[in-house]
C-alpha atoms as a PDB file:
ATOM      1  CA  UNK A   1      -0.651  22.428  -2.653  1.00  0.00           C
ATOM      2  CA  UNK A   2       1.306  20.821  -5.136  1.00  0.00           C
ATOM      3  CA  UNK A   3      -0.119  19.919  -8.577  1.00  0.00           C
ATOM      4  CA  UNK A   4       2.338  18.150 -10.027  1.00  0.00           C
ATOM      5  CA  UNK A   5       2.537  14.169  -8.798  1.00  0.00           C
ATOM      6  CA  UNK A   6       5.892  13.908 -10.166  1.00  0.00           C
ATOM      7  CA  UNK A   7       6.980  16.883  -7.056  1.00  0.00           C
ATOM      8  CA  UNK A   8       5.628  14.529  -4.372  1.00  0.00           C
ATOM      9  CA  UNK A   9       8.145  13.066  -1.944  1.00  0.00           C
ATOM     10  CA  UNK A  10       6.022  10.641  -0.698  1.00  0.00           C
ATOM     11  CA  UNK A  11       6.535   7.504  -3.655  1.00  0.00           C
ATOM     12  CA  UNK A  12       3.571   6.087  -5.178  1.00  0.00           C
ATOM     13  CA  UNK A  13       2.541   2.307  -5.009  1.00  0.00           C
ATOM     14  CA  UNK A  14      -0.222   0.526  -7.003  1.00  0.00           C
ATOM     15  CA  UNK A  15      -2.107  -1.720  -4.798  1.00  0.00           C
ATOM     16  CA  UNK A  16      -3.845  -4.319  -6.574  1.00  0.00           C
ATOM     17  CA  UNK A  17      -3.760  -8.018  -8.279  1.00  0.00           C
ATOM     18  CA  UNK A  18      -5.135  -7.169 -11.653  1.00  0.00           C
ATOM     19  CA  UNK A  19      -1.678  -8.586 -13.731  1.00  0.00           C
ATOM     20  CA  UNK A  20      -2.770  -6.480 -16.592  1.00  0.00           C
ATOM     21  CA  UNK A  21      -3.398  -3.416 -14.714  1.00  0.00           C
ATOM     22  CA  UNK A  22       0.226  -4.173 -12.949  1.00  0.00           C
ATOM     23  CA  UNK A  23       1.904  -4.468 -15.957  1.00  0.00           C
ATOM     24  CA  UNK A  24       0.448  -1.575 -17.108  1.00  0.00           C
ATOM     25  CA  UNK A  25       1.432   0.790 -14.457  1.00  0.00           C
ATOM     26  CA  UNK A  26       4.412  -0.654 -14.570  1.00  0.00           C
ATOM     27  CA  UNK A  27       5.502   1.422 -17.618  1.00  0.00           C
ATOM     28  CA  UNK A  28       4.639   4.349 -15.683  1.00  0.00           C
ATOM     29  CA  UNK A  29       7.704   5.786 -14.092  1.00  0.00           C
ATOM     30  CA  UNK A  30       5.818   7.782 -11.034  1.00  0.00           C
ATOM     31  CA  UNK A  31       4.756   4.033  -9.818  1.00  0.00           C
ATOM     32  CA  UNK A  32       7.641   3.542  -7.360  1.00  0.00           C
ATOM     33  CA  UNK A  33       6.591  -0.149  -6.361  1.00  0.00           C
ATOM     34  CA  UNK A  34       3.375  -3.367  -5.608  1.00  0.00           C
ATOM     35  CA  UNK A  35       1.747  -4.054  -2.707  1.00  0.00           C
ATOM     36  CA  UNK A  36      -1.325  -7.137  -3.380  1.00  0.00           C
ATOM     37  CA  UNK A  37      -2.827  -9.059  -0.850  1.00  0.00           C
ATOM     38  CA  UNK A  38      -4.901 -12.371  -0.302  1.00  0.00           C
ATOM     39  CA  UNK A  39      -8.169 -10.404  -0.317  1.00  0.00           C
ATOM     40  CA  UNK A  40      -7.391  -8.113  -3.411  1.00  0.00           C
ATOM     41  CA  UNK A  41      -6.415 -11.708  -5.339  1.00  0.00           C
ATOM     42  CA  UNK A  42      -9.516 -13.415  -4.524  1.00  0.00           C
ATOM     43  CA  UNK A  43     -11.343 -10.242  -5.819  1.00  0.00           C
ATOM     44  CA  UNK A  44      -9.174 -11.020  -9.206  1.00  0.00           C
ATOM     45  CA  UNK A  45      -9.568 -14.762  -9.806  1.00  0.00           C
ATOM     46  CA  UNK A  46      -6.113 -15.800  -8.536  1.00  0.00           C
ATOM     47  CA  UNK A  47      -6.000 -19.429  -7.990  1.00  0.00           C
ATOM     48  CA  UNK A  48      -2.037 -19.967  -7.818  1.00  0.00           C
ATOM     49  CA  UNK A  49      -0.662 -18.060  -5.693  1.00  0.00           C
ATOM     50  CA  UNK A  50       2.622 -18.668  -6.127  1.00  0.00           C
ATOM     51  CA  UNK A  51       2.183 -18.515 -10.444  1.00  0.00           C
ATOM     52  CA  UNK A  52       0.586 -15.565 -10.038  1.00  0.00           C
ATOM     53  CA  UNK A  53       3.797 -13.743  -7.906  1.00  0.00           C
ATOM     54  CA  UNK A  54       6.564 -15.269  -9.661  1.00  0.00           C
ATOM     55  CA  UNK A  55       4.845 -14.305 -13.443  1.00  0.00           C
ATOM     56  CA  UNK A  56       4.779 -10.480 -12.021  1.00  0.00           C
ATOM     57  CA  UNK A  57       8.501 -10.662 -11.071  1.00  0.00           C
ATOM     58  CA  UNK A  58       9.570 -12.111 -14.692  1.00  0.00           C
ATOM     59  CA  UNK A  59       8.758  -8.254 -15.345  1.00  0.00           C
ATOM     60  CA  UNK A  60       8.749  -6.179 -12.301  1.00  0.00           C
ATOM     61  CA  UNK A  61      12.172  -6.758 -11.372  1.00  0.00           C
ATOM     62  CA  UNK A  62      13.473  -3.573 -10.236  1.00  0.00           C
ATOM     63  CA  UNK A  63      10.965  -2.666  -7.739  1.00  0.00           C
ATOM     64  CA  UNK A  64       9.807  -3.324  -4.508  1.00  0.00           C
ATOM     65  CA  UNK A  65       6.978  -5.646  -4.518  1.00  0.00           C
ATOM     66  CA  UNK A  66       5.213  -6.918  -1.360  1.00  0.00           C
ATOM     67  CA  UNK A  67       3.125 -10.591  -1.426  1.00  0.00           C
ATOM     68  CA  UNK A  68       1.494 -11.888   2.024  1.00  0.00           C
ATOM     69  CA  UNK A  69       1.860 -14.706   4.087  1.00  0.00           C
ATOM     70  CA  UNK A  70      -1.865 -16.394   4.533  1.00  0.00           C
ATOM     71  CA  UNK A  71      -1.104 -18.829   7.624  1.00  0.00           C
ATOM     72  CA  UNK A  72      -2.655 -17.948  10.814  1.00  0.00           C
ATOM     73  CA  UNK A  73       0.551 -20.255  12.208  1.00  0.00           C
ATOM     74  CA  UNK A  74       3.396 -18.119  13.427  1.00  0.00           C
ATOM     75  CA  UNK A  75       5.991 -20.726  12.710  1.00  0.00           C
ATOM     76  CA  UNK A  76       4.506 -21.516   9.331  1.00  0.00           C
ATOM     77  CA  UNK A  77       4.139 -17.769   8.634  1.00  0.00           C
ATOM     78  CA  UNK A  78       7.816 -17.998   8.960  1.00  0.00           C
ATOM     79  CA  UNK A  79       8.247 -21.074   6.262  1.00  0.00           C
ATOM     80  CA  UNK A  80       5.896 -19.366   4.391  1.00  0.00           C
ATOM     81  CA  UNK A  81       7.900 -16.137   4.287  1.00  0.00           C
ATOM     82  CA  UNK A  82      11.146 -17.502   3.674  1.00  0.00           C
ATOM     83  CA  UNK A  83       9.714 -18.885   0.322  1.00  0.00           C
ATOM     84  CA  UNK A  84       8.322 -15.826  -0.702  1.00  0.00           C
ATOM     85  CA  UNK A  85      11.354 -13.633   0.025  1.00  0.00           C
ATOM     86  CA  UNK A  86      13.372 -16.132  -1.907  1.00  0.00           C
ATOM     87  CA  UNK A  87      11.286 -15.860  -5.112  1.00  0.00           C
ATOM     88  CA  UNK A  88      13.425 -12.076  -5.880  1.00  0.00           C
ATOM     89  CA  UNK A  89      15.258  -9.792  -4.073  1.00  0.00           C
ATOM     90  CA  UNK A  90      12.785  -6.859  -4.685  1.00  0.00           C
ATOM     91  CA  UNK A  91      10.084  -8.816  -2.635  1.00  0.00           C
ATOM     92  CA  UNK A  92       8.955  -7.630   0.780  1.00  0.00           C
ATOM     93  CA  UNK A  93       6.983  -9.959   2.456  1.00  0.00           C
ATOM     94  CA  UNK A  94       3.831  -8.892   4.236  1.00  0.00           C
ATOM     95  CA  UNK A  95       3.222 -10.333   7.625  1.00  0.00           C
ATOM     96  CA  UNK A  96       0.079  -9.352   9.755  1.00  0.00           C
ATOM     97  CA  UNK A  97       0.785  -7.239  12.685  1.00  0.00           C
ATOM     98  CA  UNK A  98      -1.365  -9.950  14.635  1.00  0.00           C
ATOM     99  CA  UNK A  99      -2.433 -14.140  14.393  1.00  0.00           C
ATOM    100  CA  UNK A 100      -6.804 -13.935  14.025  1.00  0.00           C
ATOM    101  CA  UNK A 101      -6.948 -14.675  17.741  1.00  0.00           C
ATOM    102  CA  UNK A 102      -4.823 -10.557  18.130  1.00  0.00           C
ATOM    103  CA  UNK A 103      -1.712 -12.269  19.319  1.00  0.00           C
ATOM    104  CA  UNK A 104       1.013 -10.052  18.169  1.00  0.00           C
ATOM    105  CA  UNK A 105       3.912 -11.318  15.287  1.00  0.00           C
ATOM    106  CA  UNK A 106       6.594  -9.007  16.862  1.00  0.00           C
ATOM    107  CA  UNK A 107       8.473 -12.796  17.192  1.00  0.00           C
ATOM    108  CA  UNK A 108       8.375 -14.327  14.081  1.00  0.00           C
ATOM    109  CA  UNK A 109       8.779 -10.549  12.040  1.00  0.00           C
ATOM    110  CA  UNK A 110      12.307 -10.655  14.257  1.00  0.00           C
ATOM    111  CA  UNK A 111      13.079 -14.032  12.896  1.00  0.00           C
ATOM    112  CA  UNK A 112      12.549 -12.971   9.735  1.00  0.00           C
ATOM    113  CA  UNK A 113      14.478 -10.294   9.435  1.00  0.00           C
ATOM    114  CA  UNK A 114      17.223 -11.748  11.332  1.00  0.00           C
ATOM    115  CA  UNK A 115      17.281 -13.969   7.916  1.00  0.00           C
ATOM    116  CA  UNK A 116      17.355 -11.184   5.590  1.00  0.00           C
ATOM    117  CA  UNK A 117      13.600 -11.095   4.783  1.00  0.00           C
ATOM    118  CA  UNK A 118      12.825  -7.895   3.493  1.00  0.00           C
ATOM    119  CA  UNK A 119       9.096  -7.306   5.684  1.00  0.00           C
ATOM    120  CA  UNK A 120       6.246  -5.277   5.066  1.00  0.00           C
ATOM    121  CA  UNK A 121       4.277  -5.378   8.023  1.00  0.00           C
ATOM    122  CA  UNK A 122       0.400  -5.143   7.607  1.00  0.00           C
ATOM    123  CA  UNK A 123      -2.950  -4.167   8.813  1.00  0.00           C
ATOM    124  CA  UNK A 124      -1.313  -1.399  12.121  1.00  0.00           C
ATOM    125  CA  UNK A 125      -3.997   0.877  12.841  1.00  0.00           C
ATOM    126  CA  UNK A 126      -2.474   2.285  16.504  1.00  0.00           C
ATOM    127  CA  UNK A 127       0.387   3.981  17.608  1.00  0.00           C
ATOM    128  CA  UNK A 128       1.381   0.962  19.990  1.00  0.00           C
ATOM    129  CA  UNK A 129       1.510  -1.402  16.925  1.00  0.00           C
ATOM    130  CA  UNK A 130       3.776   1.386  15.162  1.00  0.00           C
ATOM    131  CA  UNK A 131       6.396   1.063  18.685  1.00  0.00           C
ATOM    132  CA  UNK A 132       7.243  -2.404  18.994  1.00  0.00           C
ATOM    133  CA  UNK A 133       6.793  -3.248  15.599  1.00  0.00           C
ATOM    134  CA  UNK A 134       9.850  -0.579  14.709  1.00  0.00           C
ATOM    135  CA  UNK A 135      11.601  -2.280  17.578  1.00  0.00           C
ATOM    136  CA  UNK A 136      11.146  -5.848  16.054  1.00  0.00           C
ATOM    137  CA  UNK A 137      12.666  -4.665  12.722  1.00  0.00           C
ATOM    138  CA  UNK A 138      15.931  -2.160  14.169  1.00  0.00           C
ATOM    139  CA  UNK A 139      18.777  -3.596  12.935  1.00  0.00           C
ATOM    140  CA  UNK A 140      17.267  -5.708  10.034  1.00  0.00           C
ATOM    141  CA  UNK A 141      17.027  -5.196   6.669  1.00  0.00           C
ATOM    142  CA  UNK A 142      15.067  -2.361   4.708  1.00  0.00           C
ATOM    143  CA  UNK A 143      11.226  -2.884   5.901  1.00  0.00           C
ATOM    144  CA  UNK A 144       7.739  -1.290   5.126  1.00  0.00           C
ATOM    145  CA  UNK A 145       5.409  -0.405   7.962  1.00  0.00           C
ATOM    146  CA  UNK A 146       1.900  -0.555   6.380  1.00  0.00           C
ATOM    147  CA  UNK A 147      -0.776   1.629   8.516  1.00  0.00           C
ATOM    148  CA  UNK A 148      -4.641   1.357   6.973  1.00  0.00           C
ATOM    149  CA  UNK A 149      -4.971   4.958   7.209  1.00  0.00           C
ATOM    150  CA  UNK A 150      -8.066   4.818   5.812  1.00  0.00           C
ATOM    151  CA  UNK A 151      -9.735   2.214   7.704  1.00  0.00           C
ATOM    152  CA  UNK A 152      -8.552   4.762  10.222  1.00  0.00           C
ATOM    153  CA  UNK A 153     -11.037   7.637   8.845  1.00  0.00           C
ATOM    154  CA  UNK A 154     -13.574   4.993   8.062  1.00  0.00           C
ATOM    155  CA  UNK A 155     -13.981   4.774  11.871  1.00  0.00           C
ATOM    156  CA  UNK A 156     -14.376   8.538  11.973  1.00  0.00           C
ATOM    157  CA  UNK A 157     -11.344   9.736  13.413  1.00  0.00           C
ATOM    158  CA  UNK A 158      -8.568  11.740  11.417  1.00  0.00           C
ATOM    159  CA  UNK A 159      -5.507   9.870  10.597  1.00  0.00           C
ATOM    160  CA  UNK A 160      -3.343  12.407  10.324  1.00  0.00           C
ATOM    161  CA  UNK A 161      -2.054  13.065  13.144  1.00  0.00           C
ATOM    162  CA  UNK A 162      -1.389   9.621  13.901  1.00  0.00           C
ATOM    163  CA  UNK A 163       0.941   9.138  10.862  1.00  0.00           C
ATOM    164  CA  UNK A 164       2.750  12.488  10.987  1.00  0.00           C
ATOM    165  CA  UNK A 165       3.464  10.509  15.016  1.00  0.00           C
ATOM    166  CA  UNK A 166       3.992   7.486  13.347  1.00  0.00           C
ATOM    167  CA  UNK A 167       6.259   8.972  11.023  1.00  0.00           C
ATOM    168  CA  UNK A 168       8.095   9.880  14.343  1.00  0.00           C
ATOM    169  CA  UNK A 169       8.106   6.900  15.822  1.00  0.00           C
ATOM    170  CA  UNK A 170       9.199   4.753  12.917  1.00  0.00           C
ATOM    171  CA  UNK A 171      12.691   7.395  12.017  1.00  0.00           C
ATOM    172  CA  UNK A 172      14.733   6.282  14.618  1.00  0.00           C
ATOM    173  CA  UNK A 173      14.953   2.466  13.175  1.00  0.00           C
ATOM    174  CA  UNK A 174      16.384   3.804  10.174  1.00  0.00           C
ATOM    175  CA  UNK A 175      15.618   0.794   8.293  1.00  0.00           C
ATOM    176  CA  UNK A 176      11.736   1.504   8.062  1.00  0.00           C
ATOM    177  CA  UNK A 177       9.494   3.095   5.647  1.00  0.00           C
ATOM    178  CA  UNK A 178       5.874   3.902   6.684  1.00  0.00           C
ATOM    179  CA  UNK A 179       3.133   3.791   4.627  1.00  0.00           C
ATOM    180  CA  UNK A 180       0.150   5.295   4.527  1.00  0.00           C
ATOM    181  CA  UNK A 181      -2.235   2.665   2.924  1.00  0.00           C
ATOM    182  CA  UNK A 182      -6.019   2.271   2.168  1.00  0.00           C
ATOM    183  CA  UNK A 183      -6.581   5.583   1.302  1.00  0.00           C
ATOM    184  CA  UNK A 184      -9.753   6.767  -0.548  1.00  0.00           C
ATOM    185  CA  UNK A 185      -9.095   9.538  -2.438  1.00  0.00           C
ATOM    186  CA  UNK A 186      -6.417  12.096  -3.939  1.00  0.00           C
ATOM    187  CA  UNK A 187      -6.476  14.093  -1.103  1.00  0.00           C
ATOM    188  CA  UNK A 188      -4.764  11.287   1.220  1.00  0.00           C
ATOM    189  CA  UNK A 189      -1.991  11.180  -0.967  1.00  0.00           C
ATOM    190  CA  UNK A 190      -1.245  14.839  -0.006  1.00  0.00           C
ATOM    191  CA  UNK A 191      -1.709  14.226   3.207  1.00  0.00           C
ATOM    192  CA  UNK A 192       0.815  11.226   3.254  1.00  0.00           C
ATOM    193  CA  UNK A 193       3.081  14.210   1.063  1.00  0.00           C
ATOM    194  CA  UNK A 194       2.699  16.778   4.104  1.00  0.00           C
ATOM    195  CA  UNK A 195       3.555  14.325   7.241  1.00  0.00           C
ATOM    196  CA  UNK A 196       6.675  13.041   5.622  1.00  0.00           C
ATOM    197  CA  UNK A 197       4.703   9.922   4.810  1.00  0.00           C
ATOM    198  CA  UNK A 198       7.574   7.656   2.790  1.00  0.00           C
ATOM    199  CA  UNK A 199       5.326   5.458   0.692  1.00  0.00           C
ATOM    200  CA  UNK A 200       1.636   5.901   0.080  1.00  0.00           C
ATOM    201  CA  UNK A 201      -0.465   2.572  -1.782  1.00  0.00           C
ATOM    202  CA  UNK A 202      -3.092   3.385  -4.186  1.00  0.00           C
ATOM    203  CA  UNK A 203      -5.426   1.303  -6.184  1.00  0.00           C
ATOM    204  CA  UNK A 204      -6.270   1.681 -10.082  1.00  0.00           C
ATOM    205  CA  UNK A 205      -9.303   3.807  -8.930  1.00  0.00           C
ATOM    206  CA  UNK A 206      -7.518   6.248  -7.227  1.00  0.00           C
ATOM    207  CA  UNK A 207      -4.389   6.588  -9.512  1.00  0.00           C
ATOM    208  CA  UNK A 208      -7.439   7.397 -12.454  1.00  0.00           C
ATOM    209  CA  UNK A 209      -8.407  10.643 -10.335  1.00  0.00           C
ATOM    210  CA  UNK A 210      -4.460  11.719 -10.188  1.00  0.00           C
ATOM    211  CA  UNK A 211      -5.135  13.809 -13.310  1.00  0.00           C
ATOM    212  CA  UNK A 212      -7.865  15.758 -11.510  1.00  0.00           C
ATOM    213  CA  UNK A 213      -4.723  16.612  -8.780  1.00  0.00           C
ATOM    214  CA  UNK A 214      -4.683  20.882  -8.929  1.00  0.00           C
ATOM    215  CA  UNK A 215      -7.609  20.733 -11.615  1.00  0.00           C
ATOM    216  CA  UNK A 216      -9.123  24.429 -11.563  1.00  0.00           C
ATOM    217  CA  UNK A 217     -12.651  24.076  -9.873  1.00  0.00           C
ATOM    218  CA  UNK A 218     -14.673  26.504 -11.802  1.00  0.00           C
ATOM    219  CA  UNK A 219     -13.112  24.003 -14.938  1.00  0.00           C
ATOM    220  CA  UNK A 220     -14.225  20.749 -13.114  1.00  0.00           C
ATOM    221  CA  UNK A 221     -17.710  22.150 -11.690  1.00  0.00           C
ATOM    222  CA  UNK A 222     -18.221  22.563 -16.022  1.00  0.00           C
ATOM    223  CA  UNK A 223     -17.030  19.254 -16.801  1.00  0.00           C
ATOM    224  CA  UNK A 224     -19.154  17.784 -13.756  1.00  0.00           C
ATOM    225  CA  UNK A 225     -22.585  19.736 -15.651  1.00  0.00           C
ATOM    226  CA  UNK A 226     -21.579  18.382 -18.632  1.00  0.00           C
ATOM    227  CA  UNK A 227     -20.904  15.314 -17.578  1.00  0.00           C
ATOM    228  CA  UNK A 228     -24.510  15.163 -16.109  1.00  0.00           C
ATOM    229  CA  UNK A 229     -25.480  16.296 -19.766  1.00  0.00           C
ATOM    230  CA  UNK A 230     -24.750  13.889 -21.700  1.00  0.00           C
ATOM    231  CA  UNK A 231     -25.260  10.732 -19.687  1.00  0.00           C
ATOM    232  CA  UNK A 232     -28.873  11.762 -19.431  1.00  0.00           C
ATOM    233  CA  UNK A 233     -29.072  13.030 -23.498  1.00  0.00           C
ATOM    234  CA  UNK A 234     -27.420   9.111 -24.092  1.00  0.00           C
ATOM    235  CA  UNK A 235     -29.994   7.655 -22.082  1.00  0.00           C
ATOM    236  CA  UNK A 236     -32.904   9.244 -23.694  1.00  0.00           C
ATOM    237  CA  UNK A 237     -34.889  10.688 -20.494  1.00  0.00           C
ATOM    238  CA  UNK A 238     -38.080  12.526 -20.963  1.00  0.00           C
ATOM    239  CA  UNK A 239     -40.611  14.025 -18.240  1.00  0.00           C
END
């Protein structure tokens, strides 16, 4: 297992629309890139969508950071995207892998990247999604392919073997990184590490428990009791 995050091959992205926490990890060199969402900047407040993106890239300007479309239009998904990507040339811009009603966006991600758009495309849970999305982005510029690993597990089933496959699937476009996203705790990142995952996403909650990565157990069973300790001494229980 390795300990150390900075021997991981798979890079590290901070997935979230806090600005201060992006900022923040933005001064730390293992955070190799941004991935937010629509959801995520609700969740934060965000009201301008636009002010909020283009404030981030007045700093983050020398790594890859991914904003979605929000149209359930594929044509406007397409206006929409061509915006985006113009606002720096580290942006990726994240297009469903399907319209509300499932139809697939294999058309407009191919106009897209036959105009340059750097994509990241979102929300692929199967292996099928993984085939013809690769095939819609061969021959286009660098791309993301974002797999919800974890909504994967939340279902029950193991996504591991599906992403060391989709790792497969994906080398042959050589343009295309896969990522292993929504995952839940430290252990997915080595996961992502073992299958030859090429980006993993991680929110501020999980990038706090990187410290415990390799931490001795007989150590961390202590700190656990003691833990348990002094919450209860602090909160004055008797019986």
């Amino acid at each position: 297992m390795r300990t150390d995050p900075n021997q991981l091959r798979v890079k590290i992205f901070a997935d979230g629309a806090d600005r201060a926490q992006m900022l923040e990890l933005y001064e730390n060199p293992l955070i190799k890139g941004f991935t937010t969402n629509p959801t995520l900047m609700r969740k934060a407040g965000i009201n301008d969508y636009e002010a909020f993106a283009r404030d981030l890239l007045d700093t983050i300007v020398d790594r890859p950071i991914s904003f979605e479309v929000f149209s359930d239009d594929f044509a406007d998904m397409e206006r929409q995207g061509l915006k985006i990507s113009s606002w720096g040339d580290n942006v990726y811009v994240k297009i469903p892998v399907t319209d509300t009603r499932g139809d697939r966006s294999d058309d407009v991600i191919k106009r897209l990247t036959q105009q340059g758009v750097k994509v990241n495309v979102t929300a692929l849970m199967t292996l099928d999604q993984v085939k013809w999305v690769t095939d819609s982005i061969e021959g286009g510029p660098p791309a993301f392919i974002s797999i919800f690993a974890g909504r994967i597990a939340d279902t029950g089933r193991d996504p591991v073997p599906l992403m060391s496959e989709a790792v497969e699937l994906a080398r042959p476009a050589g343009n295309a990184e896969l990522i292993w996203a929504s995952p839940r705790e430290v252990l997915n990142i080595l996961q992502a590490d073992a299958v030859g995952c090429h980006i993993i996403t991680a929110t501020h909650d999980v990038l706090k428990k990187l410290p415990t990565l390799g931490k001795d157990l007989e150590e961390f069973s202590l700190d656990t009791v003691k833990m348990f300790h002094s919450d209860s001494t602090a909160a004055g229980y008797s019986v």
